[in-house]
Every structure is written in C-alpha cells, then in structure tokens.
C-alpha atoms as a PDB file:
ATOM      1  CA  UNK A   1     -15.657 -23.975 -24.436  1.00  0.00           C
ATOM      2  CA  UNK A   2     -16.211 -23.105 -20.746  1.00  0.00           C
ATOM      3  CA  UNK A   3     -16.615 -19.277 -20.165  1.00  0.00           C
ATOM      4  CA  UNK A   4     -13.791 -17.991 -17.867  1.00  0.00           C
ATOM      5  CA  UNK A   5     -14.890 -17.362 -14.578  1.00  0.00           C
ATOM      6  CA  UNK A   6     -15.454 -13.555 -13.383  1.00  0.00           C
ATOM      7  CA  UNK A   7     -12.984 -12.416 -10.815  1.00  0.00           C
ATOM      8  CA  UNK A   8     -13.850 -10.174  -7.877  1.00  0.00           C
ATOM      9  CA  UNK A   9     -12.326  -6.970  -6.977  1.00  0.00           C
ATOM     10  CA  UNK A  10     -13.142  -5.704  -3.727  1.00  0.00           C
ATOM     11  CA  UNK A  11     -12.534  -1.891  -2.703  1.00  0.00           C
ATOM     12  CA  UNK A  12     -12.022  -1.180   0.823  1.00  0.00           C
ATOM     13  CA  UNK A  13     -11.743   2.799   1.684  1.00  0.00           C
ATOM     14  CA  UNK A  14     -11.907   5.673   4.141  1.00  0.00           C
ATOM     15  CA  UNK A  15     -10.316   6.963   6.898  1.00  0.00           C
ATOM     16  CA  UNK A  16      -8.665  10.351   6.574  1.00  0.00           C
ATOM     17  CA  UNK A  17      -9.971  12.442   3.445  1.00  0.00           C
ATOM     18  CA  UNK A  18      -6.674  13.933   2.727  1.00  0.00           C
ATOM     19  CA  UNK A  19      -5.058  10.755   0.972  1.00  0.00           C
ATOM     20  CA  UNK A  20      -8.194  11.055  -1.329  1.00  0.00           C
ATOM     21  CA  UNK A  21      -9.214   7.053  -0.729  1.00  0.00           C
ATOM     22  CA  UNK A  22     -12.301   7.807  -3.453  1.00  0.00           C
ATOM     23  CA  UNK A  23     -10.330   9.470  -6.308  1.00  0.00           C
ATOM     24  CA  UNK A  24      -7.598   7.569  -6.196  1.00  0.00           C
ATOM     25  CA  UNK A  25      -9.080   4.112  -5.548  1.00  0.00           C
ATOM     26  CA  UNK A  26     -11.985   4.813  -8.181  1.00  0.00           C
ATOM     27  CA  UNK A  27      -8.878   5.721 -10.618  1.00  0.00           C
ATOM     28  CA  UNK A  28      -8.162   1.795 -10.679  1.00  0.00           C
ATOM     29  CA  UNK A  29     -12.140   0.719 -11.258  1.00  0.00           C
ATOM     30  CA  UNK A  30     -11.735   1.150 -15.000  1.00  0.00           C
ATOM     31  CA  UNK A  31      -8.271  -1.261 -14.913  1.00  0.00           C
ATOM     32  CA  UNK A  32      -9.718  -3.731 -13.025  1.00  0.00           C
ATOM     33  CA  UNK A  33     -12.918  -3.400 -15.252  1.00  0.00           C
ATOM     34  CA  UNK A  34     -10.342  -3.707 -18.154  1.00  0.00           C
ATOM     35  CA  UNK A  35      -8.824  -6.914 -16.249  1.00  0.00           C
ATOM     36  CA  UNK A  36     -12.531  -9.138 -16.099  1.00  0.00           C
ATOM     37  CA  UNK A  37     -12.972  -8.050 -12.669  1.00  0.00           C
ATOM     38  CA  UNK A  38     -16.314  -7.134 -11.353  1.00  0.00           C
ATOM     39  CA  UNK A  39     -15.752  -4.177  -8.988  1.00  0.00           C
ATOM     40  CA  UNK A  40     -17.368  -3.947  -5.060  1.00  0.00           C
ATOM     41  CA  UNK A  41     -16.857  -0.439  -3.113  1.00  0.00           C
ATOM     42  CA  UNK A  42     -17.429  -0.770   0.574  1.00  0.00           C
ATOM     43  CA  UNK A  43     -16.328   2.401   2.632  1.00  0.00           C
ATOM     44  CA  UNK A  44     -16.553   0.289   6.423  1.00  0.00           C
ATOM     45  CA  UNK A  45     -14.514  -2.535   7.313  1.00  0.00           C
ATOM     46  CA  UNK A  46     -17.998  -4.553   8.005  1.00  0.00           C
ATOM     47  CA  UNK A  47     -17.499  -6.136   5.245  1.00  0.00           C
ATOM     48  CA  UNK A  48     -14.010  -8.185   6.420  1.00  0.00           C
ATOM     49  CA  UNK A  49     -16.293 -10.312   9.019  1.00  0.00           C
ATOM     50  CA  UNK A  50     -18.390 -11.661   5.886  1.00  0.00           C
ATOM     51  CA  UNK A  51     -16.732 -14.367   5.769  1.00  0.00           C
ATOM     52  CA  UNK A  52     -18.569 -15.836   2.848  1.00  0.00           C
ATOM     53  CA  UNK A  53     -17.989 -13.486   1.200  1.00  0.00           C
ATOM     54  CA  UNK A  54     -14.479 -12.436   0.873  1.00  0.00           C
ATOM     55  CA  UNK A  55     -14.317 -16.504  -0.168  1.00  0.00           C
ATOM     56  CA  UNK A  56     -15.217 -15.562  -3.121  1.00  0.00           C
ATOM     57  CA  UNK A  57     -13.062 -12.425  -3.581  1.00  0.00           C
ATOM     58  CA  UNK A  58      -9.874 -12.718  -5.522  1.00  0.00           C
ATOM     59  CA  UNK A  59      -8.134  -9.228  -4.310  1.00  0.00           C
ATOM     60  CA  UNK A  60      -9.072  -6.117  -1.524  1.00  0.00           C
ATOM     61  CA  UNK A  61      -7.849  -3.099  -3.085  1.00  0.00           C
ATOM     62  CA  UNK A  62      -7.320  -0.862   0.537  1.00  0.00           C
ATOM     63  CA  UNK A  63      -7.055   2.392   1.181  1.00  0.00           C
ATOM     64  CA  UNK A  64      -8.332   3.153   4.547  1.00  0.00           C
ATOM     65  CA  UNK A  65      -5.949   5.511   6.822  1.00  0.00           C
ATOM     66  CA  UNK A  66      -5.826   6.233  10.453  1.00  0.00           C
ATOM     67  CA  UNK A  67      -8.755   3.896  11.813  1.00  0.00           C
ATOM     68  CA  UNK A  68      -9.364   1.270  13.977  1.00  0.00           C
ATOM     69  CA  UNK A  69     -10.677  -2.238  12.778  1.00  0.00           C
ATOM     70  CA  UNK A  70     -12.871  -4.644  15.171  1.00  0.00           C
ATOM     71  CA  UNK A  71     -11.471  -7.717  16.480  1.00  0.00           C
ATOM     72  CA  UNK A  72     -14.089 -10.066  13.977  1.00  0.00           C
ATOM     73  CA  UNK A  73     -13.009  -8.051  10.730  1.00  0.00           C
ATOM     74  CA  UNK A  74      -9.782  -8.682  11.055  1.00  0.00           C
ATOM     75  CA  UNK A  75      -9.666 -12.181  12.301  1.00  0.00           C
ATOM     76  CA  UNK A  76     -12.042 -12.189   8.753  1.00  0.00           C
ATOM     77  CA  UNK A  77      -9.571 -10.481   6.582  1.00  0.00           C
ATOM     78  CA  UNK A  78      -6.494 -12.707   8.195  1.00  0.00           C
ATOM     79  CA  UNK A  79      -8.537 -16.274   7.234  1.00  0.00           C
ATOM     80  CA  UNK A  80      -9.262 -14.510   3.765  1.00  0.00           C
ATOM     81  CA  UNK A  81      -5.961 -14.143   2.923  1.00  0.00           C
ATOM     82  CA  UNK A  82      -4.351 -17.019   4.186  1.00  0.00           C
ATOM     83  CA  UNK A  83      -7.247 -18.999   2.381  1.00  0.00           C
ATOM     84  CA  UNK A  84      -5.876 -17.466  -0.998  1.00  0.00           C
ATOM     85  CA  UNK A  85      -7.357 -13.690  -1.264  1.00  0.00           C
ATOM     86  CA  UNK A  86      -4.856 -11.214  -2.521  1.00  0.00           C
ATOM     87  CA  UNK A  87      -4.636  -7.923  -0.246  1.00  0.00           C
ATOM     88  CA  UNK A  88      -2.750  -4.612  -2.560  1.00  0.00           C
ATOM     89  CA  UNK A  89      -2.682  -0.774  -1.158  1.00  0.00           C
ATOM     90  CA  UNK A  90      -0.903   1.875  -0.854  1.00  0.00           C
ATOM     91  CA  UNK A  91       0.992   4.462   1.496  1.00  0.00           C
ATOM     92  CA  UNK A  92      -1.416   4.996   4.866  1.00  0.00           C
ATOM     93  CA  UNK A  93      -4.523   3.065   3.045  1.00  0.00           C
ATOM     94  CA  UNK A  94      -2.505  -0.198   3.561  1.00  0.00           C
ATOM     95  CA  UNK A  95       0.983   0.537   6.330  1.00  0.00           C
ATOM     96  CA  UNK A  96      -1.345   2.844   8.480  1.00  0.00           C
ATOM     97  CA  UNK A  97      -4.465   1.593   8.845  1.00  0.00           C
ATOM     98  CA  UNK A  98      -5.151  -0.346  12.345  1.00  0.00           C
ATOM     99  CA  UNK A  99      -3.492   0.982  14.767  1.00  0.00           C
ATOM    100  CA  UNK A 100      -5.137  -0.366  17.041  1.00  0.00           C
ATOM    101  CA  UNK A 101      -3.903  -4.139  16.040  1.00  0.00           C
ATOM    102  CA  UNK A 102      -0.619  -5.754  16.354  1.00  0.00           C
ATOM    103  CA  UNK A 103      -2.004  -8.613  14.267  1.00  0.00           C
ATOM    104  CA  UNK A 104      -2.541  -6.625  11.339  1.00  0.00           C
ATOM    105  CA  UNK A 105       0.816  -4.846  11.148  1.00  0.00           C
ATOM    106  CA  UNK A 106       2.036  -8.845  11.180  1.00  0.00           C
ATOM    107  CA  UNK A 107       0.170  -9.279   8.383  1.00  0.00           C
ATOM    108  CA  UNK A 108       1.155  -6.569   6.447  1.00  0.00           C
ATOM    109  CA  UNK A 109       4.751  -6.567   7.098  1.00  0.00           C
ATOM    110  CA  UNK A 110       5.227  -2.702   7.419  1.00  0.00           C
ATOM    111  CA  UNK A 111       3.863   0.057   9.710  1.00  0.00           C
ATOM    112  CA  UNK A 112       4.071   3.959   9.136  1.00  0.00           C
ATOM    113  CA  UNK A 113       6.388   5.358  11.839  1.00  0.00           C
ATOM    114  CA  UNK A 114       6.461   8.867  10.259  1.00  0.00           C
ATOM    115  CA  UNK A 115       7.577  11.429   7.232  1.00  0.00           C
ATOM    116  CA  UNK A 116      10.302  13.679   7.793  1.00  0.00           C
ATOM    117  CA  UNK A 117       9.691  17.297   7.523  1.00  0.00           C
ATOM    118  CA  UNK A 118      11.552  19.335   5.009  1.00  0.00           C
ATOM    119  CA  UNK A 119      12.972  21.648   7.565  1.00  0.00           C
ATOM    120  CA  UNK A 120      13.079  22.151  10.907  1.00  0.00           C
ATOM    121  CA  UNK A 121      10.125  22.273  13.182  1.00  0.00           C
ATOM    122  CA  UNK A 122      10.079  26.417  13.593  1.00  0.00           C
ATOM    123  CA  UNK A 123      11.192  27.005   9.872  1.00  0.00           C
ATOM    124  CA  UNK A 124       7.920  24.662   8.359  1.00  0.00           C
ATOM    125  CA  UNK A 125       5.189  26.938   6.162  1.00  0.00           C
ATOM    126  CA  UNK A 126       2.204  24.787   7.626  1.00  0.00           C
ATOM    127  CA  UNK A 127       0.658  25.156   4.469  1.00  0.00           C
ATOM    128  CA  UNK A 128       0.107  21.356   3.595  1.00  0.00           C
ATOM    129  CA  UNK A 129       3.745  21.178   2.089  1.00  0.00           C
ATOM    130  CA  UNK A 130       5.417  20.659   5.503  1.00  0.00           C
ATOM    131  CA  UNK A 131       6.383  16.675   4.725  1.00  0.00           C
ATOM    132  CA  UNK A 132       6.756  16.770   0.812  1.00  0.00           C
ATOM    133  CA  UNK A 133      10.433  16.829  -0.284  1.00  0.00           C
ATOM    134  CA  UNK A 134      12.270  15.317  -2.832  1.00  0.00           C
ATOM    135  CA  UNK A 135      13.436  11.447  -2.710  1.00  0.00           C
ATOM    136  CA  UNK A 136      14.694   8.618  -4.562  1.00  0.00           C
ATOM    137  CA  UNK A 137      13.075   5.329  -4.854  1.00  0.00           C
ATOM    138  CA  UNK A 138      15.449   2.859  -5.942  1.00  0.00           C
ATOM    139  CA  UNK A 139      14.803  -0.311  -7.070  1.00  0.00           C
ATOM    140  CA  UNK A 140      16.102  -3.488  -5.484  1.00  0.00           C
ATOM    141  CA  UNK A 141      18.936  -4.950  -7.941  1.00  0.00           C
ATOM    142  CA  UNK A 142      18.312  -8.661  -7.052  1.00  0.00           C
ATOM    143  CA  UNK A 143      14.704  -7.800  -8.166  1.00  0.00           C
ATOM    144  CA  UNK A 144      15.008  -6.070 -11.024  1.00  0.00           C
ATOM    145  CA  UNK A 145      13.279  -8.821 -13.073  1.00  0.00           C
ATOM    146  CA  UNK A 146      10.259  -9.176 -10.474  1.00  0.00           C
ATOM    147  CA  UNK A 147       6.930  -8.713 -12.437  1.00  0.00           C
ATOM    148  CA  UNK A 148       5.983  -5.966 -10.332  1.00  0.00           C
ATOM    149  CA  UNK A 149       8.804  -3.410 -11.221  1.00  0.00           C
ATOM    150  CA  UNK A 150      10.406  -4.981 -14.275  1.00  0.00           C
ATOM    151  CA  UNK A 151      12.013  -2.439 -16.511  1.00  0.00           C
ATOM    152  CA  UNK A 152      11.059  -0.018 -14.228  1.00  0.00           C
ATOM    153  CA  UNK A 153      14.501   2.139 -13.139  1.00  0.00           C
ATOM    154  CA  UNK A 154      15.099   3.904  -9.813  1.00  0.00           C
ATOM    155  CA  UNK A 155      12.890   7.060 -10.194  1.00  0.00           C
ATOM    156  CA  UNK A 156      12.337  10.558  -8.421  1.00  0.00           C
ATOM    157  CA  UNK A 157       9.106  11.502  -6.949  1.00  0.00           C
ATOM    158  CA  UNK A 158       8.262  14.826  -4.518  1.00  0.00           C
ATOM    159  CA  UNK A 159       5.971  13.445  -1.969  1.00  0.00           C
ATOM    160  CA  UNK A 160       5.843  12.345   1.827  1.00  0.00           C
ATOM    161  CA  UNK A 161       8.855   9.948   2.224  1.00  0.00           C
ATOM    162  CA  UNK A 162       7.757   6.954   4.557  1.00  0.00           C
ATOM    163  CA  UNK A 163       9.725   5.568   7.207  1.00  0.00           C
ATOM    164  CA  UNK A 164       8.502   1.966   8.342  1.00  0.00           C
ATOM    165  CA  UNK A 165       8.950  -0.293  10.569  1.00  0.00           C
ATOM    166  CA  UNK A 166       9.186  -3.831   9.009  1.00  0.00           C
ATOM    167  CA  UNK A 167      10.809  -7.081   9.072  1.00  0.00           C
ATOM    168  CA  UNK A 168      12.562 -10.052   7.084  1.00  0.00           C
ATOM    169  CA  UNK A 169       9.621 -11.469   5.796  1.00  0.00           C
ATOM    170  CA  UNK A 170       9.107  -8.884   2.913  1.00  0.00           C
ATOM    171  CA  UNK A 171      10.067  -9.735  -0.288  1.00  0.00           C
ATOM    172  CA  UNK A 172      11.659  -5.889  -0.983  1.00  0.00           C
ATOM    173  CA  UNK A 173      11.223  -5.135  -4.477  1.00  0.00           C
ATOM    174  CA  UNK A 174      12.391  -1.160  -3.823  1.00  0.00           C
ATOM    175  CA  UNK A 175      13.621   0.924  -1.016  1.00  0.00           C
ATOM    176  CA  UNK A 176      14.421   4.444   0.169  1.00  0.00           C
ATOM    177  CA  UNK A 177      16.847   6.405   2.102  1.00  0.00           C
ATOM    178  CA  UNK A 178      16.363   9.069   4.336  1.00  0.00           C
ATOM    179  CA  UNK A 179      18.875  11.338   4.490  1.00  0.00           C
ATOM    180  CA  UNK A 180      20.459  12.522   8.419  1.00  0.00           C
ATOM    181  CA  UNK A 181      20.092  15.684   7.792  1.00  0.00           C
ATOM    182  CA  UNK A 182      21.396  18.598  10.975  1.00  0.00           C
ATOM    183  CA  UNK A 183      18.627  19.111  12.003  1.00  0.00           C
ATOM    184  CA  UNK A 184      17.339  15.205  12.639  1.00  0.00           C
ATOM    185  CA  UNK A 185      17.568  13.713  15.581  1.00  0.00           C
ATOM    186  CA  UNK A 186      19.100  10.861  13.844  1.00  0.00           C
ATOM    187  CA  UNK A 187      22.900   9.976  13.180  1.00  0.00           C
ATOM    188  CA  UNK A 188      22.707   8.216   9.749  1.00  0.00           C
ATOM    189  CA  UNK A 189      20.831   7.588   7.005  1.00  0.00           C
ATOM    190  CA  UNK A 190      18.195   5.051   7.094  1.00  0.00           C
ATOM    191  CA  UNK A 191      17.129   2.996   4.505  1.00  0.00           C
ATOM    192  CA  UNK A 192      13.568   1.606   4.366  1.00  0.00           C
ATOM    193  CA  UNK A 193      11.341  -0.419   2.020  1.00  0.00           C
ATOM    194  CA  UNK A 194       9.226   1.589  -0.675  1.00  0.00           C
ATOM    195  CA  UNK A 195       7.659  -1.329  -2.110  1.00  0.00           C
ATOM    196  CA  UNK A 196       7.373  -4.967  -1.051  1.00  0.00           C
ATOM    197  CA  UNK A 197       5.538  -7.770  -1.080  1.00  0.00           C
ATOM    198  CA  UNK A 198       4.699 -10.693   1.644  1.00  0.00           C
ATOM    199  CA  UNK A 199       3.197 -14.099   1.439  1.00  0.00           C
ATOM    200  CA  UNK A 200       0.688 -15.276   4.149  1.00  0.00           C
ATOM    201  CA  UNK A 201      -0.596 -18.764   4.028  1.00  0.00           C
ATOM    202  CA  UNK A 202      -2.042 -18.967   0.372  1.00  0.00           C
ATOM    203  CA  UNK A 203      -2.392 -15.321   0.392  1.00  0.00           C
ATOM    204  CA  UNK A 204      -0.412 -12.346  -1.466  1.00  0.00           C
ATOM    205  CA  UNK A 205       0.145  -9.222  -0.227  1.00  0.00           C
ATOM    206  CA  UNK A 206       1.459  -6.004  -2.036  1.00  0.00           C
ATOM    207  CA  UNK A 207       2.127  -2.851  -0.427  1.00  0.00           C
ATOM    208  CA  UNK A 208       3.700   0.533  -2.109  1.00  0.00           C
ATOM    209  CA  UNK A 209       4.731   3.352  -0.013  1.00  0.00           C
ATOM    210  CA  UNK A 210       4.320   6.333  -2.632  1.00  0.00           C
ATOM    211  CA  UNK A 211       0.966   7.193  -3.604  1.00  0.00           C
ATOM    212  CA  UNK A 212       0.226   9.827  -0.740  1.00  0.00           C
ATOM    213  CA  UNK A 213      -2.781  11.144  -3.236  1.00  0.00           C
ATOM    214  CA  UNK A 214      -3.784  11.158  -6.938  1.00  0.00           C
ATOM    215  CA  UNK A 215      -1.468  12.860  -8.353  1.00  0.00           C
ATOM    216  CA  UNK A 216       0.807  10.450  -6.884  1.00  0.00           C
ATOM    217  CA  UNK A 217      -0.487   7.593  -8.025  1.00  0.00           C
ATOM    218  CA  UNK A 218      -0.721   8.943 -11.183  1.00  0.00           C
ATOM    219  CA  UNK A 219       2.832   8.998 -11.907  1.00  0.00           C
ATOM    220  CA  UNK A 220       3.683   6.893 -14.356  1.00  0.00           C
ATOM    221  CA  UNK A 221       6.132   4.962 -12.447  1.00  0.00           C
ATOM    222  CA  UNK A 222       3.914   4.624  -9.214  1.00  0.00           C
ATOM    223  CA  UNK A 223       0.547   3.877 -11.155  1.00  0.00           C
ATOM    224  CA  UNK A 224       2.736   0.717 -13.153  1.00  0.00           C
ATOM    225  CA  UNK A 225       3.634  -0.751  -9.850  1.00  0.00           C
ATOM    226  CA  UNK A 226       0.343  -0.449  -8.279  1.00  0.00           C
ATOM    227  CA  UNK A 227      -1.617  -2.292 -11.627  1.00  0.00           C
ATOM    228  CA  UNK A 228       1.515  -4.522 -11.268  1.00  0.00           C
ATOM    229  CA  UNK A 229       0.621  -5.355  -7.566  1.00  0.00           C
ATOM    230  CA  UNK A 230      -2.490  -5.487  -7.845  1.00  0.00           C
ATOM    231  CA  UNK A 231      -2.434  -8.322 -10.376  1.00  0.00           C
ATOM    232  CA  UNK A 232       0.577  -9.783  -8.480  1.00  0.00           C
ATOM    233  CA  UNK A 233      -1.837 -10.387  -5.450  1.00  0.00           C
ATOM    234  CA  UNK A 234      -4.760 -10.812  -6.998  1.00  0.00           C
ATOM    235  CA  UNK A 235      -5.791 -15.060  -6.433  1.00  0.00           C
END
C-alpha cells in the first residue's frame, strides 16, 4: 500500500501584538499536527514570493494585522491560490491585513471598515474594552448544512463586532447585525458577513470575523468553525 502523502500547513503571522497572532495561531499547531499536516511558522510575508514553495503547500493559516505586503508576495500568494492552495484566517489576521493592496482585498472578499464602540465617543473607559459589546452571530439558513457550521446554531459572543466591506462573490455561511443605535451616525441596522467563504481559481478561501484574540477563538463555537475552515480550504 502507498503511504499517504504528508500535507503542508503553512503559518503566516504578525502585525499588531494585540490580536495575539502567536498564541492563537500556535493553538491550531497541535490540530493540524492531529490532521497529518507538517506545520511551517514564518512571521514575514517573504515567504509568499517563494513560489516553489507555496506549490507544495496545501493551506496558509494567516494572521497578520495592520501591515503592508510587497507587490512580489502577493502576486505569489494570488498564483498559489488560484493554482489550488487553500488560504483560512481570522478577524484582522485575514480582512485587515494589506492595506496597502486593492488586489488582496479582491482576493479575500472582505475588508475591515471598523468596530463600533459601545458608547459614545466621550462616555468610552479607554481601558481596552472600548469596542467589545455583545452580538449575535447568526447562521445563514440556506447554509445550515455547509460543512463548516453544520449543527452549529446562531450563538452569542462579547467581542469586537466587524463591519466589512464585501461583495457577491462570498459564499456567506453566517452574518451579523449592527444595531443603529442614537448615538451612530447611521440610520439602520446593517447586516454584514461573520463568516464566509470564496473560491479563486482552484483555490479556497475561508475567512471568520470573530476571533479578535485567544480567548476568542477558544470558544467553542468559534474554534469549530475555524478547524472547520481550515480543513474546508485546505487543497
């Protein structure tokens, strides 16, 4: 019998120290371990413009927030994916990490546009707790039985709340709704993907708003659909 082939994991994090890229990213080493995936850390994004490389790499794992990526990494992430590599992440590691590109927020489908304070501007404690309120992520009915959030009911979570921009090409698997609230300089509420998923040439891509740190990801809920995407993406 032929041995099964090892699959490749590559880890992809930095940027700003406050979404904890190394906890919560080394929290998923042993599942992918568990999975037959031989693990890679790499905390630059040098390592997108090896292009021989990533051929050989079945999923990123990326958490990198608030950076800048060079013109050659990208355009070597891009041909990765659409040559089959699977790309998962979550909240600013994956929807807020070039701004500097245009192409990459194509790619991923979604972009951070911000997280609603809990009260107004003059009233916030600025003690860390400014954005974290209380929210509902509910889960798409028409994709209930999607692999990535089966049997998995709308749940609660107090955390930043994402608003993103996005388009028609995700394959929404769970939203959320911001509330107008008086003191918003908005009229209604708005409803915006939470989780969702995106094809791009042979590529998968997974993306899950919630998991602004570890104890966010470690909710139950949240750390299912992450594994889930993961796996989902994976080649």
């Amino acid at each position: 019998m032929t041995p099964s082939k090892k699959k490749h994991a590559l880890i992809m994090r930095g940027g700003w120290t406050g979404h904890q890229p190394v906890e919560t990213t080394d929290s998923f080493i042993p599942f992918l371990a568990e999975h037959g995936y031989a693990v890679r850390v790499e905390d630059t994004t040098a390592v997108y413009a090896d292009v021989d490389y990533l051929a050989g790499v079945d999923v990123v794992v990326q958490t990198n927030t608030m950076t800048t990526i060079a013109d050659e990494e990208l355009r070597g992430l891009i041909a990765a994916v659409s040559n089959g590599m699977g790309l998962a992440g979550w909240h600013g590691g994956i929807a807020d990490s070039y701004r500097n590109s245009s192409d990459y927020l194509q790619l991923i489908g979604g972009q951070f546009a911000t997280h609603p304070a809990k009260a107004p501007r003059d009233e916030l404690p600025g003690d860390g707790t400014d954005y974290v309120v209380r929210y509902t992520v509910d889960i798409v009915p028409e994709k209930a039985d999607h692999p990535i959030v089966a049997g998995i009911s709308d749940f609660e979570l107090t955390t930043e709340q994402y608003w993103v921009l996005s388009d028609d090409y995700n394959d929404v698997l769970a939203t959320t709704t911001l509330p107008a609230r008086d003191f918003d300089p908005w009229h209604r509420p708005i409803t915006c993907p939470a989780v969702w998923t995106r094809l791009w040439g042979q590529g998968r891509i997974f993306v899950s708003t919630p998991g602004h740190d570890l104890a966010v990801v470690d909710d139950p809920n949240v750390r299912t659909i992450i594994e889930r995407g993961i796996l989902w993406a994976s080649r």
